[in-house]
ModelCIF file with pLDDT and N, C-alpha, C, O atoms, coordinates in Angstrom:
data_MODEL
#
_entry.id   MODEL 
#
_entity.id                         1 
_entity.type                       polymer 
_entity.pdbx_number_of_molecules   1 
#
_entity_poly.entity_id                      1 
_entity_poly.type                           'polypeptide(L)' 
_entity_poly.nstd_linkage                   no 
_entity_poly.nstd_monomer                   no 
_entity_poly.pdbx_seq_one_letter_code       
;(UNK)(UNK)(UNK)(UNK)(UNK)(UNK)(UNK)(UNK)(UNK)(UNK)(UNK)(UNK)(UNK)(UNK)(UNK)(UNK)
(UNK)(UNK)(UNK)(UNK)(UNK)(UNK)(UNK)(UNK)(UNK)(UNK)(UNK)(UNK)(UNK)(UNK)(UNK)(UNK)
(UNK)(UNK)(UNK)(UNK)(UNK)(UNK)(UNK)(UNK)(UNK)(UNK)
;
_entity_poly.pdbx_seq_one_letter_code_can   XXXXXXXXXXXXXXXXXXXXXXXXXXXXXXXXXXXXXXXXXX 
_entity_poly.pdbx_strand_id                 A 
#
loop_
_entity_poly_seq.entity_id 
_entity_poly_seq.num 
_entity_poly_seq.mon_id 
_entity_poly_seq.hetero 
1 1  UNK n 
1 2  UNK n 
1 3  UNK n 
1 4  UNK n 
1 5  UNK n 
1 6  UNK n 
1 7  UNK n 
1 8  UNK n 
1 9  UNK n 
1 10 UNK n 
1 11 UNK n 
1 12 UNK n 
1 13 UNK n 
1 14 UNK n 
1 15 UNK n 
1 16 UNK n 
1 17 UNK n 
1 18 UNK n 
1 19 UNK n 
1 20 UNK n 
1 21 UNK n 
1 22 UNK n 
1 23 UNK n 
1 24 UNK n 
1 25 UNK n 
1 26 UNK n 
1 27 UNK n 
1 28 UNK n 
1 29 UNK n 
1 30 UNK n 
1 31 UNK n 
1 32 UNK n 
1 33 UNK n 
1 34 UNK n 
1 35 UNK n 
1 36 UNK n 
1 37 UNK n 
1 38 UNK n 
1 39 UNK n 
1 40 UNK n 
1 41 UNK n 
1 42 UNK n 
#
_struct_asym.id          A 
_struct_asym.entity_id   1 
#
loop_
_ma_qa_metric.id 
_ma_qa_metric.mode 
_ma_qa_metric.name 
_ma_qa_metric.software_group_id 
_ma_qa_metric.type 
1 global pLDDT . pLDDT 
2 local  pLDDT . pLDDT 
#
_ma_qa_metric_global.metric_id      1 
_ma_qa_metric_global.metric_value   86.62 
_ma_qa_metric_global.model_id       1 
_ma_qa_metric_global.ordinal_id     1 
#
loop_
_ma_qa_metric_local.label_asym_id 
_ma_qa_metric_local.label_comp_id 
_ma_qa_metric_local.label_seq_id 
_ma_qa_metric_local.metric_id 
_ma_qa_metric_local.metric_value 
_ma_qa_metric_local.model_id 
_ma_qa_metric_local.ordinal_id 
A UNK 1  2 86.00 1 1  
A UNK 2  2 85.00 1 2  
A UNK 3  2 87.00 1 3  
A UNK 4  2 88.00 1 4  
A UNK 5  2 87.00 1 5  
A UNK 6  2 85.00 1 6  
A UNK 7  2 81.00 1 7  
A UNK 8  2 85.00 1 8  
A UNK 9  2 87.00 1 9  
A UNK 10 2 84.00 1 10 
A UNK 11 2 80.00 1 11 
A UNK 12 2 86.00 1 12 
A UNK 13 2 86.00 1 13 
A UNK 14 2 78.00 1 14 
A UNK 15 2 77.00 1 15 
A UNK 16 2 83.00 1 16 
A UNK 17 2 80.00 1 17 
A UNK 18 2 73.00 1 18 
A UNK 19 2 75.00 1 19 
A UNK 20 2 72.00 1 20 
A UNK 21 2 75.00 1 21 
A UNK 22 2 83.00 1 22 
A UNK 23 2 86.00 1 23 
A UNK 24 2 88.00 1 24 
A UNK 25 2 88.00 1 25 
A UNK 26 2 91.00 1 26 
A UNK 27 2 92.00 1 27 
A UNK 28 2 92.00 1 28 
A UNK 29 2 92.00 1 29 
A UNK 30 2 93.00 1 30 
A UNK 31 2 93.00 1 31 
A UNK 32 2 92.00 1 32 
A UNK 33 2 92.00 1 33 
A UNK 34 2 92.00 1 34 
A UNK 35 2 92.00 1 35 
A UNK 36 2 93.00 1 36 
A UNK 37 2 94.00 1 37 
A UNK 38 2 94.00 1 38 
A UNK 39 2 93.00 1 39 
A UNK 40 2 93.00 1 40 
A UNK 41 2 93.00 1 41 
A UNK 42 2 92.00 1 42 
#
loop_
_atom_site.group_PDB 
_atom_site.id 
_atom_site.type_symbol 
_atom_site.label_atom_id 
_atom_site.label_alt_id 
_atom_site.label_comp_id 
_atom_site.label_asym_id 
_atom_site.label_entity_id 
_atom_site.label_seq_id 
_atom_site.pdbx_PDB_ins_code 
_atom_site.Cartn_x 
_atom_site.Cartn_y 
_atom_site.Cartn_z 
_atom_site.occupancy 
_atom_site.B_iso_or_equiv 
_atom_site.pdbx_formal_charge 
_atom_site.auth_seq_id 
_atom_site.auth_comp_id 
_atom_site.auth_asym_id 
_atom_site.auth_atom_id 
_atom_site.pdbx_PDB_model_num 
ATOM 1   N N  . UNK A 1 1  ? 0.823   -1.208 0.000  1.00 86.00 ? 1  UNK A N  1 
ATOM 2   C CA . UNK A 1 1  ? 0.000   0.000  0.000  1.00 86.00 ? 1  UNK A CA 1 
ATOM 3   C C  . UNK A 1 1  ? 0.859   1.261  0.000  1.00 86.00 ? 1  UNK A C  1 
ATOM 4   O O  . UNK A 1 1  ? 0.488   2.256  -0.623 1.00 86.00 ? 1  UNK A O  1 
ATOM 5   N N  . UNK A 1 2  ? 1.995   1.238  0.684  1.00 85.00 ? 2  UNK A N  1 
ATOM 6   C CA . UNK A 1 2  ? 3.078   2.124  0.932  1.00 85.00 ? 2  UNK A CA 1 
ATOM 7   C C  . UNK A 1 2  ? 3.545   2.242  -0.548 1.00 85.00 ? 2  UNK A C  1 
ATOM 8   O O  . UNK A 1 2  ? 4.513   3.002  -0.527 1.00 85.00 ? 2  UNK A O  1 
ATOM 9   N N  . UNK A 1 3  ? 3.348   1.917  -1.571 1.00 87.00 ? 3  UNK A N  1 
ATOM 10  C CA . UNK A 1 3  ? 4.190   1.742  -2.827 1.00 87.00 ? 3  UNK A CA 1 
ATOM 11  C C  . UNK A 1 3  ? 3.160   2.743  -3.822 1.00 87.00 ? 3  UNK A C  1 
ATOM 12  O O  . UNK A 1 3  ? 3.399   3.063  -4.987 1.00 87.00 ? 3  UNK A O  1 
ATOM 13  N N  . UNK A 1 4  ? 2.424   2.979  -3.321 1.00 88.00 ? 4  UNK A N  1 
ATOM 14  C CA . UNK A 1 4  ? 1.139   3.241  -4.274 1.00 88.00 ? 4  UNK A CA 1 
ATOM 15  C C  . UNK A 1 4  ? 1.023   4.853  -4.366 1.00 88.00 ? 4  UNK A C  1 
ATOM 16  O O  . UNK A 1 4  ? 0.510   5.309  -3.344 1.00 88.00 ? 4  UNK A O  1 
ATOM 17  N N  . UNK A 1 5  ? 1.352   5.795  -5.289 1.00 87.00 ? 5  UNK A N  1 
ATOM 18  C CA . UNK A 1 5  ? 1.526   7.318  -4.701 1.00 87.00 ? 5  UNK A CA 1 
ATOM 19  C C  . UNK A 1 5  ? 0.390   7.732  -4.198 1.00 87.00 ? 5  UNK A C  1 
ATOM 20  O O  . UNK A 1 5  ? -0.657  7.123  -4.413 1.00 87.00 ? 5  UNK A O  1 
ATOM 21  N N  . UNK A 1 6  ? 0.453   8.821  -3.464 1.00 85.00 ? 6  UNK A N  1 
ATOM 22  C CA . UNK A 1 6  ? -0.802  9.441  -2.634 1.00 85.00 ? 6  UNK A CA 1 
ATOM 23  C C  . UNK A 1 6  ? -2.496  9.435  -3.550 1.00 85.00 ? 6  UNK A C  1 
ATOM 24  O O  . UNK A 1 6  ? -3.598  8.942  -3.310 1.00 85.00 ? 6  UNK A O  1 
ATOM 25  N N  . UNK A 1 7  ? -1.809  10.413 -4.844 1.00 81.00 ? 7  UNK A N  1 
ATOM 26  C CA . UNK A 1 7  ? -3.035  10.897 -5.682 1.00 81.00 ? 7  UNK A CA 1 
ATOM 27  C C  . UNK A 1 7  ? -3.719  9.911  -6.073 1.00 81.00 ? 7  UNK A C  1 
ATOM 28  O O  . UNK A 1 7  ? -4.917  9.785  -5.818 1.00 81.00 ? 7  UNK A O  1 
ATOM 29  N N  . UNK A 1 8  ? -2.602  8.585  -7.161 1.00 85.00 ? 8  UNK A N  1 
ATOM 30  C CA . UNK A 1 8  ? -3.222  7.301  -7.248 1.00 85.00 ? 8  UNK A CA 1 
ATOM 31  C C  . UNK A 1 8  ? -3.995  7.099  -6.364 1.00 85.00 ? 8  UNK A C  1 
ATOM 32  O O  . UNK A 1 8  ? -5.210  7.258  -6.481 1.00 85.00 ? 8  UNK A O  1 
ATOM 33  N N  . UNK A 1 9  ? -3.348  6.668  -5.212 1.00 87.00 ? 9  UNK A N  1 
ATOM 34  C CA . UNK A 1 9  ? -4.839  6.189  -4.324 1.00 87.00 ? 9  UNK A CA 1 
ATOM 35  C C  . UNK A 1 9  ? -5.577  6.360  -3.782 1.00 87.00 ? 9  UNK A C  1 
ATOM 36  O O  . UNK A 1 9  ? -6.320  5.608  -3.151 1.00 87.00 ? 9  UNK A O  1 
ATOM 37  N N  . UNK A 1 10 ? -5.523  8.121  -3.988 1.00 84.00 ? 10 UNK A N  1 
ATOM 38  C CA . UNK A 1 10 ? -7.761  8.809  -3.764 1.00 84.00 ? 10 UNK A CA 1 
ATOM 39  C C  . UNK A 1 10 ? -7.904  8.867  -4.902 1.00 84.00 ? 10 UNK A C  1 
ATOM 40  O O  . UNK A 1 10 ? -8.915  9.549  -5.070 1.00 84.00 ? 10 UNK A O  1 
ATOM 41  N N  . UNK A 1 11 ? -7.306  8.410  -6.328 1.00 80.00 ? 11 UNK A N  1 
ATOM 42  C CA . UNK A 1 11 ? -7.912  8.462  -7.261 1.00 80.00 ? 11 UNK A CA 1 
ATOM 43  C C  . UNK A 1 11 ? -8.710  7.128  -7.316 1.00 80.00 ? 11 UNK A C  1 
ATOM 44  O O  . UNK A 1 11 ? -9.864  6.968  -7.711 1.00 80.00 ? 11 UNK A O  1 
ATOM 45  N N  . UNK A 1 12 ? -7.933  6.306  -6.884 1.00 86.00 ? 12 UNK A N  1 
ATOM 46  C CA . UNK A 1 12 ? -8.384  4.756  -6.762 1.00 86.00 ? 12 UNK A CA 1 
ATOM 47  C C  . UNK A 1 12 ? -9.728  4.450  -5.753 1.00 86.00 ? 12 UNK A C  1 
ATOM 48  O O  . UNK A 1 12 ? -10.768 3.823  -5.953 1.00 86.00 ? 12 UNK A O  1 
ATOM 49  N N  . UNK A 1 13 ? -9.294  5.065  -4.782 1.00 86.00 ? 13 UNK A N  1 
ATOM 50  C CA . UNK A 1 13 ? -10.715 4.963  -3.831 1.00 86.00 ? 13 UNK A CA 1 
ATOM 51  C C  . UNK A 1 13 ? -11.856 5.966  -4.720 1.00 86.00 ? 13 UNK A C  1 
ATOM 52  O O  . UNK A 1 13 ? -12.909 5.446  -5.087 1.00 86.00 ? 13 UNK A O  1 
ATOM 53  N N  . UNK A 1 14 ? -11.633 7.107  -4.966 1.00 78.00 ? 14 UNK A N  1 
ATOM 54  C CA . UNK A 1 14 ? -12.710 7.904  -5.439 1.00 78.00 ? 14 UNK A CA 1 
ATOM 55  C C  . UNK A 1 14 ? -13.678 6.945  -6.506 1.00 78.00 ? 14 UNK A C  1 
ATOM 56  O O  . UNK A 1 14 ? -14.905 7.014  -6.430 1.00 78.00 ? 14 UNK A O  1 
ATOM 57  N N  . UNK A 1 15 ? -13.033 6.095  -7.451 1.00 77.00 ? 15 UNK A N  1 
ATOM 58  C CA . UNK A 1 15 ? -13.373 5.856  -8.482 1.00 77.00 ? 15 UNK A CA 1 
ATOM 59  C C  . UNK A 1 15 ? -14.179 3.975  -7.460 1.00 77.00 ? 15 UNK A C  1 
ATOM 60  O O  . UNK A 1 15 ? -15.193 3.366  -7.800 1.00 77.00 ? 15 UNK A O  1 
ATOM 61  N N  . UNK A 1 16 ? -13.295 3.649  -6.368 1.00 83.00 ? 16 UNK A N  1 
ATOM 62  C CA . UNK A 1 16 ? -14.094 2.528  -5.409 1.00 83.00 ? 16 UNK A CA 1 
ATOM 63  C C  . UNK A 1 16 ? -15.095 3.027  -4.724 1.00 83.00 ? 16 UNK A C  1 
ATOM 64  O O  . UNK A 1 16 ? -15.841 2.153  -4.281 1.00 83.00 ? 16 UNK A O  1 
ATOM 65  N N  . UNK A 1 17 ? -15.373 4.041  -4.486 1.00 80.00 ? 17 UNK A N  1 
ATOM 66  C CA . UNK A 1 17 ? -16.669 4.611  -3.548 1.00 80.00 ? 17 UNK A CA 1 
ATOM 67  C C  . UNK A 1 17 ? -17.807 5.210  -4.266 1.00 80.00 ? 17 UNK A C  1 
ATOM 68  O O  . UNK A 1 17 ? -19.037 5.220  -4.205 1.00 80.00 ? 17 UNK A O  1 
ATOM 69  N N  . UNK A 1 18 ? -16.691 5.788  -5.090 1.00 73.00 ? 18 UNK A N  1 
ATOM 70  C CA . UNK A 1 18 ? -18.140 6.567  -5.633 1.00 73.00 ? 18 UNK A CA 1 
ATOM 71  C C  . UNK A 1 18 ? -18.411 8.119  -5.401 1.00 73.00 ? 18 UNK A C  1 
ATOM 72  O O  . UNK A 1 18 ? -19.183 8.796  -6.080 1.00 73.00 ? 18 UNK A O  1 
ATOM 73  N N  . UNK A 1 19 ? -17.698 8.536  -4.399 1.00 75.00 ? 19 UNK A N  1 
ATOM 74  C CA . UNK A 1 19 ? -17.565 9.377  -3.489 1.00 75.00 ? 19 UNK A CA 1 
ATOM 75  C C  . UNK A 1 19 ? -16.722 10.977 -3.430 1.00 75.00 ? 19 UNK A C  1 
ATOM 76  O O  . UNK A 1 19 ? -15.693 10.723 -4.055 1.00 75.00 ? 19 UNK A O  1 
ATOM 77  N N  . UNK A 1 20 ? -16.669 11.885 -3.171 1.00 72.00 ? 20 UNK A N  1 
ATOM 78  C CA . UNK A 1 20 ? -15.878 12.995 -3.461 1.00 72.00 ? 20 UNK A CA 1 
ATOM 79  C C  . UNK A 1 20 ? -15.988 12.996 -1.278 1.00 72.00 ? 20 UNK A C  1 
ATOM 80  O O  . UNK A 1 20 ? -16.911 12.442 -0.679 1.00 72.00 ? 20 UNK A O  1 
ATOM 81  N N  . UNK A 1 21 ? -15.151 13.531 -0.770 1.00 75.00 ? 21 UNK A N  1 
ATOM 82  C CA . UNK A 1 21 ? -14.769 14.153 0.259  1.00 75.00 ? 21 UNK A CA 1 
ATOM 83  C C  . UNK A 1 21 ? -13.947 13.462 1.419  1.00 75.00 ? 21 UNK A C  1 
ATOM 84  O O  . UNK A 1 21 ? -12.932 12.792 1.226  1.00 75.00 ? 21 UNK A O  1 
ATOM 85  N N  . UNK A 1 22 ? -14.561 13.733 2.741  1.00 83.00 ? 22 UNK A N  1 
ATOM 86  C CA . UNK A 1 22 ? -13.798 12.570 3.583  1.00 83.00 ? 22 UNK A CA 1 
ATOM 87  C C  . UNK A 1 22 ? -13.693 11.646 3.387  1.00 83.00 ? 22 UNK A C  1 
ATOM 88  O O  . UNK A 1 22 ? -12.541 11.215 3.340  1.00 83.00 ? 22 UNK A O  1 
ATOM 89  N N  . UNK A 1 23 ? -14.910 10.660 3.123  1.00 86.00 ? 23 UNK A N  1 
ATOM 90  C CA . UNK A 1 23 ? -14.768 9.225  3.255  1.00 86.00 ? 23 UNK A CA 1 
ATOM 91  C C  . UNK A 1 23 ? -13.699 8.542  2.291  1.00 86.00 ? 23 UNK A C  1 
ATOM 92  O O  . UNK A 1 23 ? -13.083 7.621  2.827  1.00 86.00 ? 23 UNK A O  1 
ATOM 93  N N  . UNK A 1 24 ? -13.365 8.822  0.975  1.00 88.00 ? 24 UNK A N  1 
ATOM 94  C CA . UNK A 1 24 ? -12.414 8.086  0.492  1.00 88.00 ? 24 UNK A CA 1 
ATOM 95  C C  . UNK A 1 24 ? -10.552 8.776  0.836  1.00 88.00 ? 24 UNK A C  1 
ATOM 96  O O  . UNK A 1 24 ? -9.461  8.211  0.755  1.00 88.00 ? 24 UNK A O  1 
ATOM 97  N N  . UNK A 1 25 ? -10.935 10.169 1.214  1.00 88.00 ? 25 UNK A N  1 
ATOM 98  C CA . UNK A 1 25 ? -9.714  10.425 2.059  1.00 88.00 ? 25 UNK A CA 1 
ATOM 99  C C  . UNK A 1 25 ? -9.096  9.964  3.470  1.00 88.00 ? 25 UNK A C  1 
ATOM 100 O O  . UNK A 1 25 ? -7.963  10.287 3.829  1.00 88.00 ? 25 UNK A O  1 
ATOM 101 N N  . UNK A 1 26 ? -9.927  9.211  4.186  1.00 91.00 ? 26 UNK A N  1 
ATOM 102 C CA . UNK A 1 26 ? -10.163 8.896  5.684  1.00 91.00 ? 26 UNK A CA 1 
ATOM 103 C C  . UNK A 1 26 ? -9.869  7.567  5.019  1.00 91.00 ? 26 UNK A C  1 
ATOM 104 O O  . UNK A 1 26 ? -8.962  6.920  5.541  1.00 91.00 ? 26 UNK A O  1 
ATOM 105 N N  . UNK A 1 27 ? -10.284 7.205  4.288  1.00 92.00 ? 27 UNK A N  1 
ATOM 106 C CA . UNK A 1 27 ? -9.593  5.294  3.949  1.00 92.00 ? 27 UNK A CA 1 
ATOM 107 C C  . UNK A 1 27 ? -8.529  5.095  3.390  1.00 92.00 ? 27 UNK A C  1 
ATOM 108 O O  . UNK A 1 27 ? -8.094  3.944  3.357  1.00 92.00 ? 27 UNK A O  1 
ATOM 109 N N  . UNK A 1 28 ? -7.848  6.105  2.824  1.00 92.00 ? 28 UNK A N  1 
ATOM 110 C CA . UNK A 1 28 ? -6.242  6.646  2.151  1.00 92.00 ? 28 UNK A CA 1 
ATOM 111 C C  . UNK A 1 28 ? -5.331  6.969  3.299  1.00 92.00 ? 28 UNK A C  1 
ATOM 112 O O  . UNK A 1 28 ? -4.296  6.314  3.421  1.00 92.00 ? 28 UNK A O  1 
ATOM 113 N N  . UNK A 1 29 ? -5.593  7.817  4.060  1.00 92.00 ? 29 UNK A N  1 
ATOM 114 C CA . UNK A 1 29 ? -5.089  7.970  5.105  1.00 92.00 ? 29 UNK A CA 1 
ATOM 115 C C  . UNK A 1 29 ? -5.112  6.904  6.363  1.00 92.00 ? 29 UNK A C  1 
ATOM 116 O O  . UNK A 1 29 ? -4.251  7.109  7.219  1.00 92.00 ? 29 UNK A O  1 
ATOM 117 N N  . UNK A 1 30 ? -5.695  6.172  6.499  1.00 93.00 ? 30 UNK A N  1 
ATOM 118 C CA . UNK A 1 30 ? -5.799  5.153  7.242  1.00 93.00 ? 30 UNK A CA 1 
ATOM 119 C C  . UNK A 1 30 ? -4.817  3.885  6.656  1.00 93.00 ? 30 UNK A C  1 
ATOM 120 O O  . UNK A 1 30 ? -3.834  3.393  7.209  1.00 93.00 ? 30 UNK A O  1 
ATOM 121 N N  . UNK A 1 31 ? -5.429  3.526  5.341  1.00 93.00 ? 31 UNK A N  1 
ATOM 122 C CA . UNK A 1 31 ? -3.995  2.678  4.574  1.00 93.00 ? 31 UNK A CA 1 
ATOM 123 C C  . UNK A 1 31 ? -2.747  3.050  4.705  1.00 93.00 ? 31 UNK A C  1 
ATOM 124 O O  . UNK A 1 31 ? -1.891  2.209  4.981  1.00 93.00 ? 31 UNK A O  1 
ATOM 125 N N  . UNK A 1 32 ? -2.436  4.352  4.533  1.00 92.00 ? 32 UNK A N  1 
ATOM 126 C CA . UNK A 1 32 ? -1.248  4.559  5.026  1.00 92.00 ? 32 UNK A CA 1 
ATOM 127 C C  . UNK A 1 32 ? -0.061  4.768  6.234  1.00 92.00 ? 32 UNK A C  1 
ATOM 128 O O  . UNK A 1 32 ? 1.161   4.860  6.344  1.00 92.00 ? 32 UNK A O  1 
ATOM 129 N N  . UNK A 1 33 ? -1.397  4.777  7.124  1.00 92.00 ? 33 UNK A N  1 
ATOM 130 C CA . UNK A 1 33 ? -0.906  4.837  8.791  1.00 92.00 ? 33 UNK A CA 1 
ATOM 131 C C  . UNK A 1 33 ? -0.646  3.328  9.214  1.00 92.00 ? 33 UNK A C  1 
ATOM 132 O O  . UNK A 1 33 ? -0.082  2.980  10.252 1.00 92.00 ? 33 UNK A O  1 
ATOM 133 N N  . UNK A 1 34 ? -1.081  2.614  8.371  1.00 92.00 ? 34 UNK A N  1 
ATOM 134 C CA . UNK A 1 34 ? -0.803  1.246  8.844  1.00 92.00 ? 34 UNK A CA 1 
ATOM 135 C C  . UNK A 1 34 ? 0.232   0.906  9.004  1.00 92.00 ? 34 UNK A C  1 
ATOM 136 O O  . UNK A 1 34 ? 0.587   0.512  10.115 1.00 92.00 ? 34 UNK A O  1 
ATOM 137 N N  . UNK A 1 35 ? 1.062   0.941  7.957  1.00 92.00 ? 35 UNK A N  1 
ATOM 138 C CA . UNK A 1 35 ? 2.769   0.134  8.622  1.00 92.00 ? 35 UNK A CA 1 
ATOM 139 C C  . UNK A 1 35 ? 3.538   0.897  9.592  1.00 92.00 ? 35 UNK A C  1 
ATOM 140 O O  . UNK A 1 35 ? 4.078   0.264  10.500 1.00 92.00 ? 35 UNK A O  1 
ATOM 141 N N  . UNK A 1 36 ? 3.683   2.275  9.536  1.00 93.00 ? 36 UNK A N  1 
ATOM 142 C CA . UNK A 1 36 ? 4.475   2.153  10.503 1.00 93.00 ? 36 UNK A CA 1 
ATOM 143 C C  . UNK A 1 36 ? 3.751   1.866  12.184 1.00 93.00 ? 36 UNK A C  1 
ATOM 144 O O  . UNK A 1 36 ? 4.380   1.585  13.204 1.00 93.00 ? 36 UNK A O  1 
ATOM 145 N N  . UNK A 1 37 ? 2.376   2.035  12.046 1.00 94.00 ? 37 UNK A N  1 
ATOM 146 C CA . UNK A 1 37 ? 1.888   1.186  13.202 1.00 94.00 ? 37 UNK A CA 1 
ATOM 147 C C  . UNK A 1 37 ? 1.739   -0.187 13.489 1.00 94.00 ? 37 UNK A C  1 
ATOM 148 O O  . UNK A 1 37 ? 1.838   -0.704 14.602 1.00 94.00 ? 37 UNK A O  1 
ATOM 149 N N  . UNK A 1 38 ? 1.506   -0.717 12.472 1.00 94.00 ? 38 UNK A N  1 
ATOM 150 C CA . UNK A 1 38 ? 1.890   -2.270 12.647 1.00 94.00 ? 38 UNK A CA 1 
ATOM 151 C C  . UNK A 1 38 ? 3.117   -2.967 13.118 1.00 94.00 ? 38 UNK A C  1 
ATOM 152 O O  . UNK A 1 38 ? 3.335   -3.803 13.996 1.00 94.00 ? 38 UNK A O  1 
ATOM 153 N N  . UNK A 1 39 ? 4.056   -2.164 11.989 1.00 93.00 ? 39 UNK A N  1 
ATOM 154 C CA . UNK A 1 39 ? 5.755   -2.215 12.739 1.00 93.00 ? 39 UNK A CA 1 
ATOM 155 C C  . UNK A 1 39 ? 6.362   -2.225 13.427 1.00 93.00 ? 39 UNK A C  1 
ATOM 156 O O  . UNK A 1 39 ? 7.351   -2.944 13.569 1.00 93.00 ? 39 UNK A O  1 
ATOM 157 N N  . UNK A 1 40 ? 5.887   -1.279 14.193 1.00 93.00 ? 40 UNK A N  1 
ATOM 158 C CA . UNK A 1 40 ? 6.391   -0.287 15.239 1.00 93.00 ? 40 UNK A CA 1 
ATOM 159 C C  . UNK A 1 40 ? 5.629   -1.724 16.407 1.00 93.00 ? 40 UNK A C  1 
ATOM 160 O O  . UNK A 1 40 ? 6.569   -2.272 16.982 1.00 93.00 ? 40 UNK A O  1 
ATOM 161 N N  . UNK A 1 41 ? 4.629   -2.185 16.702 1.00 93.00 ? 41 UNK A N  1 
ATOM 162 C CA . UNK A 1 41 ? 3.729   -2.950 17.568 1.00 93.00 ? 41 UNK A CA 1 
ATOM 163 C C  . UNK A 1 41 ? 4.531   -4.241 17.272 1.00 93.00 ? 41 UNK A C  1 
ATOM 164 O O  . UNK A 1 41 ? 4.876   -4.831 18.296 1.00 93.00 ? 41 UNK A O  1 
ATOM 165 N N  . UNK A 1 42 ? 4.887   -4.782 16.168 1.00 92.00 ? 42 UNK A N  1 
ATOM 166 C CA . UNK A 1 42 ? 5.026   -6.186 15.765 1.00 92.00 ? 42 UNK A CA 1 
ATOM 167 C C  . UNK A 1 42 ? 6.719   -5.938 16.583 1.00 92.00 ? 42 UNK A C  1 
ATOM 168 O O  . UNK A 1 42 ? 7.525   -6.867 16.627 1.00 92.00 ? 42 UNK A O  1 
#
């Protein structure tokens, strides 16, 4: 997910939701908070 550039992937969610505003920005941003929190825990 880390590999994927930013825009790509609210372009990618926008075009998965359906959606213009938070919600596909709040699921971009969340994908990306993942590793170093996972990491960081594991």
């Amino acid at each position: 997910l880390q590999t994927v550039p930013s825009l790509a992937m609210l372009a990618i969610l926008l075009t998965l939701t359906q959606k213009i505003g938070a919600v596909p920005a709040v699921i971009a941003l969340v994908l990306y908070a993942l590793l170093p929190i996972v990491r960081n825990t594991l």
